[in-house]
PDB file of N, CA and C in Angstrom:
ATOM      1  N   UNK A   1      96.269  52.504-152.199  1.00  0.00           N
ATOM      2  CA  UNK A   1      96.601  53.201-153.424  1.00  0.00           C
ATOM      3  C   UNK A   1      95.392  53.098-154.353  1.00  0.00           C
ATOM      4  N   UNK A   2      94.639  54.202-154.954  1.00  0.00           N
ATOM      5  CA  UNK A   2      93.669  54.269-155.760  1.00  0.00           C
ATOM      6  C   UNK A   2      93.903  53.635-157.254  1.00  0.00           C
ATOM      7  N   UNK A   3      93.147  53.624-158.097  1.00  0.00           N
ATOM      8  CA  UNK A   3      93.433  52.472-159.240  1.00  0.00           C
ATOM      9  C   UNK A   3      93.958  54.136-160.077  1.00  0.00           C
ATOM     10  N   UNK A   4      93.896  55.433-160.350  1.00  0.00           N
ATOM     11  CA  UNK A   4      94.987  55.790-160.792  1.00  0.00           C
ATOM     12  C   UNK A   4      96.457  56.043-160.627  1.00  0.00           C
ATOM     13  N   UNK A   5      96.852  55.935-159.319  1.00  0.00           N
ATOM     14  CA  UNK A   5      97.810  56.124-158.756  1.00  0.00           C
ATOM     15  C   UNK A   5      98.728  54.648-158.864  1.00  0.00           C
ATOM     16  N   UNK A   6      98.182  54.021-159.491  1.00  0.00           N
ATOM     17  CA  UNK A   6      98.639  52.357-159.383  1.00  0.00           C
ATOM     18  C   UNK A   6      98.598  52.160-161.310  1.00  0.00           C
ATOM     19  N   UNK A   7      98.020  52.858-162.194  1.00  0.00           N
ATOM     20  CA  UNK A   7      98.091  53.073-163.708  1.00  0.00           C
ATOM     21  C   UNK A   7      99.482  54.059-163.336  1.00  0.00           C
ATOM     22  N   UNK A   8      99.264  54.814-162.908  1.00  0.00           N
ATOM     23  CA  UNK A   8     100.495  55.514-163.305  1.00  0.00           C
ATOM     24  C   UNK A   8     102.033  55.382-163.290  1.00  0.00           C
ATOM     25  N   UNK A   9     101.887  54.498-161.324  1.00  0.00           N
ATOM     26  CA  UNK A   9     103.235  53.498-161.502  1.00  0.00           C
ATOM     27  C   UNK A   9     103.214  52.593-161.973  1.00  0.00           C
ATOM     28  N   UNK A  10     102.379  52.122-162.566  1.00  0.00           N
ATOM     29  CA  UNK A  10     102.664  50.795-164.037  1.00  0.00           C
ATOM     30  C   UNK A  10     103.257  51.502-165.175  1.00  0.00           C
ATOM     31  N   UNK A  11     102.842  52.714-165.481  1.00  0.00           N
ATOM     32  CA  UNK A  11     103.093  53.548-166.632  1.00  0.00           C
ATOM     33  C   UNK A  11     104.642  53.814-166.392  1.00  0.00           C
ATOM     34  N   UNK A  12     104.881  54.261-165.464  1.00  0.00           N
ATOM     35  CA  UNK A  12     105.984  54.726-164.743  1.00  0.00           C
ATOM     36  C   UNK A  12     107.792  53.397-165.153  1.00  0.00           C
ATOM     37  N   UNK A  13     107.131  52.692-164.204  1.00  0.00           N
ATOM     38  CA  UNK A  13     107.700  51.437-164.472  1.00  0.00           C
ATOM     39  C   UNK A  13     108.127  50.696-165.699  1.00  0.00           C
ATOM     40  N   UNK A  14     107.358  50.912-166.488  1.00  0.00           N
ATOM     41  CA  UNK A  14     107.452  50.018-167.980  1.00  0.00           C
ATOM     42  C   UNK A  14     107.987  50.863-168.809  1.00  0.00           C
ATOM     43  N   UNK A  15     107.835  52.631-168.778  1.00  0.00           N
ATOM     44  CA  UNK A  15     109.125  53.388-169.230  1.00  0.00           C
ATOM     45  C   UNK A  15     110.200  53.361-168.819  1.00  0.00           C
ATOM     46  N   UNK A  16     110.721  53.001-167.263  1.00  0.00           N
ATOM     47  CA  UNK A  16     112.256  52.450-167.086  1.00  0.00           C
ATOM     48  C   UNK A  16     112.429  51.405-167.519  1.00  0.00           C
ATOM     49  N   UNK A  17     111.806  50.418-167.757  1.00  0.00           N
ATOM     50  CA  UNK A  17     112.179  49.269-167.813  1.00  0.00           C
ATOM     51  C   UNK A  17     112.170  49.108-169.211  1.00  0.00           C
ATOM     52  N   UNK A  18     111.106  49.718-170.267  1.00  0.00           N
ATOM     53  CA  UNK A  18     111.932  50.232-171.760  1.00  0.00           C
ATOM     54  C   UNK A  18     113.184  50.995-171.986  1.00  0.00           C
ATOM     55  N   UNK A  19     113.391  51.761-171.098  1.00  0.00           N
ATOM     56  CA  UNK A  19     114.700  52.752-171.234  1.00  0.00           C
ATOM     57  C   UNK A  19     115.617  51.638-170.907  1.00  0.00           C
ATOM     58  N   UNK A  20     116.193  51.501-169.978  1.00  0.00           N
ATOM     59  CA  UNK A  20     116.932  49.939-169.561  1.00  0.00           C
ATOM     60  C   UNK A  20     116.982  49.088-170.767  1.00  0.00           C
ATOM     61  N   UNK A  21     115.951  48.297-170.603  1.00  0.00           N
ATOM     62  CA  UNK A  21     116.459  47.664-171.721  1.00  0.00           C
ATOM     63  C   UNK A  21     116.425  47.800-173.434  1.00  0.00           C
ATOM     64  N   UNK A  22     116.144  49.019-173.833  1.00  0.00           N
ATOM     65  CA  UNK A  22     116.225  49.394-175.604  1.00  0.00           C
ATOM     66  C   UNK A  22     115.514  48.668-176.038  1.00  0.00           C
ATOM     67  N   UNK A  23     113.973  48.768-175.545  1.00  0.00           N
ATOM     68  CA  UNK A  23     113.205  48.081-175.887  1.00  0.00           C
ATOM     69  C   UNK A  23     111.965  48.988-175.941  1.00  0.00           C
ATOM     70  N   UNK A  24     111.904  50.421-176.366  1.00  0.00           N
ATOM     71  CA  UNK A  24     111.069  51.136-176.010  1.00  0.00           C
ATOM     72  C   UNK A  24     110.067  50.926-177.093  1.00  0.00           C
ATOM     73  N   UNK A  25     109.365  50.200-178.279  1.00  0.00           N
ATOM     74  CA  UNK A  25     108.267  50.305-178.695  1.00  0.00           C
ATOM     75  C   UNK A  25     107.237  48.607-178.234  1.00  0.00           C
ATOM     76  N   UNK A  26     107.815  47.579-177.191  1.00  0.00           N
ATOM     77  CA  UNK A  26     107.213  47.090-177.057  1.00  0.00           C
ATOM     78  C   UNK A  26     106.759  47.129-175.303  1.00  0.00           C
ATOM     79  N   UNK A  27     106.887  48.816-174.794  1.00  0.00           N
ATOM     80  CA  UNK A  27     106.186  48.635-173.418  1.00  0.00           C
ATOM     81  C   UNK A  27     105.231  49.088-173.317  1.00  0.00           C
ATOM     82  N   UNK A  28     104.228  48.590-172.478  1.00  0.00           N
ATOM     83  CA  UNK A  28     102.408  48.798-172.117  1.00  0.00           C
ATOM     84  C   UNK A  28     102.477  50.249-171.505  1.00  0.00           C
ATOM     85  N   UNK A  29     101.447  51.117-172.297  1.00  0.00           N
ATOM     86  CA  UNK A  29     101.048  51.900-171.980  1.00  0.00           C
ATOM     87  C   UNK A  29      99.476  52.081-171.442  1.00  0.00           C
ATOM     88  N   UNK A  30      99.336  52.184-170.411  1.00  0.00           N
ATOM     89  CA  UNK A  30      97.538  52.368-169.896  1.00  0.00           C
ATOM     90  C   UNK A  30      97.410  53.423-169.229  1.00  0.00           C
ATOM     91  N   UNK A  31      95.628  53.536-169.684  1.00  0.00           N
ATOM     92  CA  UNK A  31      95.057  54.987-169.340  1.00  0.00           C
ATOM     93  C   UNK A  31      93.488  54.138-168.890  1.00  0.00           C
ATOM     94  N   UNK A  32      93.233  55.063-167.812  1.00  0.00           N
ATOM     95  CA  UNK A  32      92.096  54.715-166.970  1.00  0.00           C
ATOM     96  C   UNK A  32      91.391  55.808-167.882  1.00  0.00           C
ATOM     97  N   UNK A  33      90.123  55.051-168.635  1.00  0.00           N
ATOM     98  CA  UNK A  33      89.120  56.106-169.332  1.00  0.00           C
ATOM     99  C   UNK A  33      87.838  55.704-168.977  1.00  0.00           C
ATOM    100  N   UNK A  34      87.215  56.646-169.122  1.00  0.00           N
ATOM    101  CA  UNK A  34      85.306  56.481-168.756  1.00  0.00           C
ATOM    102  C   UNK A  34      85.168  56.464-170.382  1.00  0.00           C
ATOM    103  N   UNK A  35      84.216  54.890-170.287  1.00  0.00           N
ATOM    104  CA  UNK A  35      83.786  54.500-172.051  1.00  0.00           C
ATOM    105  C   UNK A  35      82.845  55.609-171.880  1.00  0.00           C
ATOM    106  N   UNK A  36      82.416  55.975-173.209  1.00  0.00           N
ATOM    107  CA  UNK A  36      81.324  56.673-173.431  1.00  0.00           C
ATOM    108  C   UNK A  36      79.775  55.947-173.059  1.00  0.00           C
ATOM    109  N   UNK A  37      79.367  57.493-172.355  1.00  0.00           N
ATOM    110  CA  UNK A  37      77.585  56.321-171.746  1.00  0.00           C
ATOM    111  C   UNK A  37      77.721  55.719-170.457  1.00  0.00           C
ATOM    112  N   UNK A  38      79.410  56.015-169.922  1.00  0.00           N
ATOM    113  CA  UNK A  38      79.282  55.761-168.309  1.00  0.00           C
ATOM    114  C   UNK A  38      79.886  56.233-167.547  1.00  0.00           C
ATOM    115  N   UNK A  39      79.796  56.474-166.244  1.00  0.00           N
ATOM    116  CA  UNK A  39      80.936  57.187-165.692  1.00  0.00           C
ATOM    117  C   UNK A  39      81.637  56.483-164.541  1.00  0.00           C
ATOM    118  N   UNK A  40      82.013  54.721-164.595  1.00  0.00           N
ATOM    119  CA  UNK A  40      82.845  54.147-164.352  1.00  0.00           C
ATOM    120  C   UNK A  40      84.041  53.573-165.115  1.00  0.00           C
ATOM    121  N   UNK A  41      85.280  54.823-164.945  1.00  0.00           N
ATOM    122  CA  UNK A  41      86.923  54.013-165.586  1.00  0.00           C
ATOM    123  C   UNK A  41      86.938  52.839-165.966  1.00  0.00           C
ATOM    124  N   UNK A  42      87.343  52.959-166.990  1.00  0.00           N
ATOM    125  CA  UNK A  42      87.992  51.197-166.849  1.00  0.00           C
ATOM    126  C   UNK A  42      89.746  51.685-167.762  1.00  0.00           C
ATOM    127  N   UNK A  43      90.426  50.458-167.703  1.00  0.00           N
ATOM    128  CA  UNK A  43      92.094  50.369-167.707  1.00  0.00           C
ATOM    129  C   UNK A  43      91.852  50.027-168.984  1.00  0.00           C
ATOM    130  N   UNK A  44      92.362  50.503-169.783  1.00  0.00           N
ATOM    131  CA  UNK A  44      93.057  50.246-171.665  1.00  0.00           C
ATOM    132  C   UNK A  44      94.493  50.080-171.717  1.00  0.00           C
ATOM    133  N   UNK A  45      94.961  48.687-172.303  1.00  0.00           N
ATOM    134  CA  UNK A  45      96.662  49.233-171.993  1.00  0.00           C
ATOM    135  C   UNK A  45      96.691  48.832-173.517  1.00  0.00           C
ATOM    136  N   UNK A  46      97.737  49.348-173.807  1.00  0.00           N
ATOM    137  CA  UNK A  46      98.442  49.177-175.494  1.00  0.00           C
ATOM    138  C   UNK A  46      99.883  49.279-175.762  1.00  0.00           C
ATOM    139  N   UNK A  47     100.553  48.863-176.619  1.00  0.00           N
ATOM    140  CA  UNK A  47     101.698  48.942-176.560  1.00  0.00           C
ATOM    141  C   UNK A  47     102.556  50.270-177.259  1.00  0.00           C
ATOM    142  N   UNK A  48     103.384  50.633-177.189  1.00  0.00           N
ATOM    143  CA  UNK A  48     103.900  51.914-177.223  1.00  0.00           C
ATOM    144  C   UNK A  48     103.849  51.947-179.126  1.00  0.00           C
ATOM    145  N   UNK A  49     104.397  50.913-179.422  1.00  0.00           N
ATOM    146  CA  UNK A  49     104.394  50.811-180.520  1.00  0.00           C
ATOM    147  C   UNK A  49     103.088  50.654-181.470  1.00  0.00           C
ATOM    148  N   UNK A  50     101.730  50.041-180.604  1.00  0.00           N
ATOM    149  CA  UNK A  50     100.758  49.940-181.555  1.00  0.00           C
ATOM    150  C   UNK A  50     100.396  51.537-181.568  1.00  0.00           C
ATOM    151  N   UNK A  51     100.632  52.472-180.335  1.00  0.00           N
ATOM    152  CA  UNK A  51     100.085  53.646-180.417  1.00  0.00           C
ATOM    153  C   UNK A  51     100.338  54.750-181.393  1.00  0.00           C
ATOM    154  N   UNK A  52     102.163  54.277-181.721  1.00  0.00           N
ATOM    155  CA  UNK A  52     102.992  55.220-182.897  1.00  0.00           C
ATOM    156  C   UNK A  52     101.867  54.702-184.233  1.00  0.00           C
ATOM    157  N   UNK A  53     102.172  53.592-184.419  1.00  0.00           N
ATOM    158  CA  UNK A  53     101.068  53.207-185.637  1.00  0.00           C
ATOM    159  C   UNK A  53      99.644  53.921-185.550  1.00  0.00           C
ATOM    160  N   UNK A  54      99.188  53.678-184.483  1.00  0.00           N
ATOM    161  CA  UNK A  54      97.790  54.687-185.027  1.00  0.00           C
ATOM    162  C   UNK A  54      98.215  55.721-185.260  1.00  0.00           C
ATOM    163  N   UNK A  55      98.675  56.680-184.639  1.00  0.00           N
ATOM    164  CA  UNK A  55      98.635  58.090-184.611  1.00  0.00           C
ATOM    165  C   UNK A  55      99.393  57.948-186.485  1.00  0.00           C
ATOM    166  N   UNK A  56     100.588  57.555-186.646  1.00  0.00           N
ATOM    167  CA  UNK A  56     100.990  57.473-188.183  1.00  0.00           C
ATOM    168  C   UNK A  56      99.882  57.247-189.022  1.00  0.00           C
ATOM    169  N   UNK A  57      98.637  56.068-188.694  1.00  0.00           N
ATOM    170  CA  UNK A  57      98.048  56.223-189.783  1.00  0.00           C
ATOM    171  C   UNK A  57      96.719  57.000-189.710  1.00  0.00           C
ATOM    172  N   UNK A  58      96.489  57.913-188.772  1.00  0.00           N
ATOM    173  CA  UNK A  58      95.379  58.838-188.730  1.00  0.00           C
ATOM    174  C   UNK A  58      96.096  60.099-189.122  1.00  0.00           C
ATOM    175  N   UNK A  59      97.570  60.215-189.285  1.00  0.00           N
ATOM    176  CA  UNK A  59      97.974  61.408-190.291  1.00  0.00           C
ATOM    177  C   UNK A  59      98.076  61.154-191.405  1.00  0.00           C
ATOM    178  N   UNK A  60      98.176  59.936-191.944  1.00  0.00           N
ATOM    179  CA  UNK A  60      98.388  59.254-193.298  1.00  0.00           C
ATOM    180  C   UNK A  60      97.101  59.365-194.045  1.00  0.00           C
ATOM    181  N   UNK A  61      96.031  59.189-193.042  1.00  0.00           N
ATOM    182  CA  UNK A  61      94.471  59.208-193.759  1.00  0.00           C
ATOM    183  C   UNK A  61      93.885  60.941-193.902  1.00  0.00           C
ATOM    184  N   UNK A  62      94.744  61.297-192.915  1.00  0.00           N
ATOM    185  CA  UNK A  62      94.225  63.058-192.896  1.00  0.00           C
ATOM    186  C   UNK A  62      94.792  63.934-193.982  1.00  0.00           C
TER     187      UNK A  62
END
Protein backbone atom coordinates (compact mmCIF):
# COMPACT_ATOMS: atom_id res chain seq x y z
CA UNK A 1 0.00 0.00 0.00
CA UNK A 2 1.56 3.40 -1.09
CA UNK A 3 1.90 6.16 1.68
CA UNK A 4 -1.29 7.87 0.03
CA UNK A 5 -3.47 5.13 0.01
CA UNK A 6 -2.57 4.45 3.74
CA UNK A 7 -3.30 8.72 4.59
CA UNK A 8 -6.42 8.14 3.25
CA UNK A 9 -7.49 5.05 5.27
CA UNK A 10 -6.25 6.84 8.33
CA UNK A 11 -8.42 9.74 7.14
CA UNK A 12 -11.08 7.33 6.48
CA UNK A 13 -10.98 5.64 9.79
CA UNK A 14 -10.82 8.53 12.25
CA UNK A 15 -14.08 9.93 10.48
CA UNK A 16 -15.91 6.67 11.61
CA UNK A 17 -14.51 6.54 14.55
CA UNK A 18 -15.54 10.43 15.16
CA UNK A 19 -18.99 9.64 13.83
CA UNK A 20 -19.28 6.63 16.40
CA UNK A 21 -18.25 8.16 18.98
CA UNK A 22 -19.63 12.18 18.91
CA UNK A 23 -16.47 13.15 19.03
CA UNK A 24 -16.07 14.79 15.70
CA UNK A 25 -13.81 17.98 16.41
CA UNK A 26 -11.08 16.04 18.12
CA UNK A 27 -10.18 13.52 15.04
CA UNK A 28 -6.73 13.70 13.02
CA UNK A 29 -6.97 14.85 9.84
CA UNK A 30 -3.74 14.31 7.36
CA UNK A 31 -2.70 15.35 4.01
CA UNK A 32 0.45 14.17 2.25
CA UNK A 33 1.90 17.69 0.88
CA UNK A 34 5.13 18.60 -1.05
CA UNK A 35 6.70 21.59 1.33
CA UNK A 36 7.54 24.25 -0.89
CA UNK A 37 11.26 23.94 -2.60
CA UNK A 38 10.75 20.11 -2.82
CA UNK A 39 9.19 17.54 -4.43
CA UNK A 40 9.23 14.89 -1.66
CA UNK A 41 5.52 14.54 0.42
CA UNK A 42 5.65 14.59 3.68
CA UNK A 43 2.32 13.72 6.22
CA UNK A 44 0.75 16.92 8.19
CA UNK A 45 -1.95 15.70 10.49
CA UNK A 46 -4.17 18.23 12.54
CA UNK A 47 -7.08 17.99 14.34
CA UNK A 48 -10.49 18.58 12.88
CA UNK A 49 -11.07 21.10 15.26
CA UNK A 50 -7.74 23.08 15.06
CA UNK A 51 -8.65 23.24 11.23
CA UNK A 52 -12.39 24.86 11.91
CA UNK A 53 -10.35 27.49 13.96
CA UNK A 54 -8.08 28.46 11.27
CA UNK A 55 -10.31 28.66 8.54
CA UNK A 56 -12.77 30.90 11.29
CA UNK A 57 -9.98 33.05 11.89
CA UNK A 58 -8.68 33.70 8.29
CA UNK A 59 -12.42 34.86 7.66
CA UNK A 60 -12.38 36.88 10.79
CA UNK A 61 -9.08 38.65 9.57
CA UNK A 62 -10.48 38.94 5.88
Amino acid sequence: MDEGNRVRLYNDQEKINGILTHNNVNREVCQRVAPIGSHIPKTYCRTYGQIMRERRGTVKAM
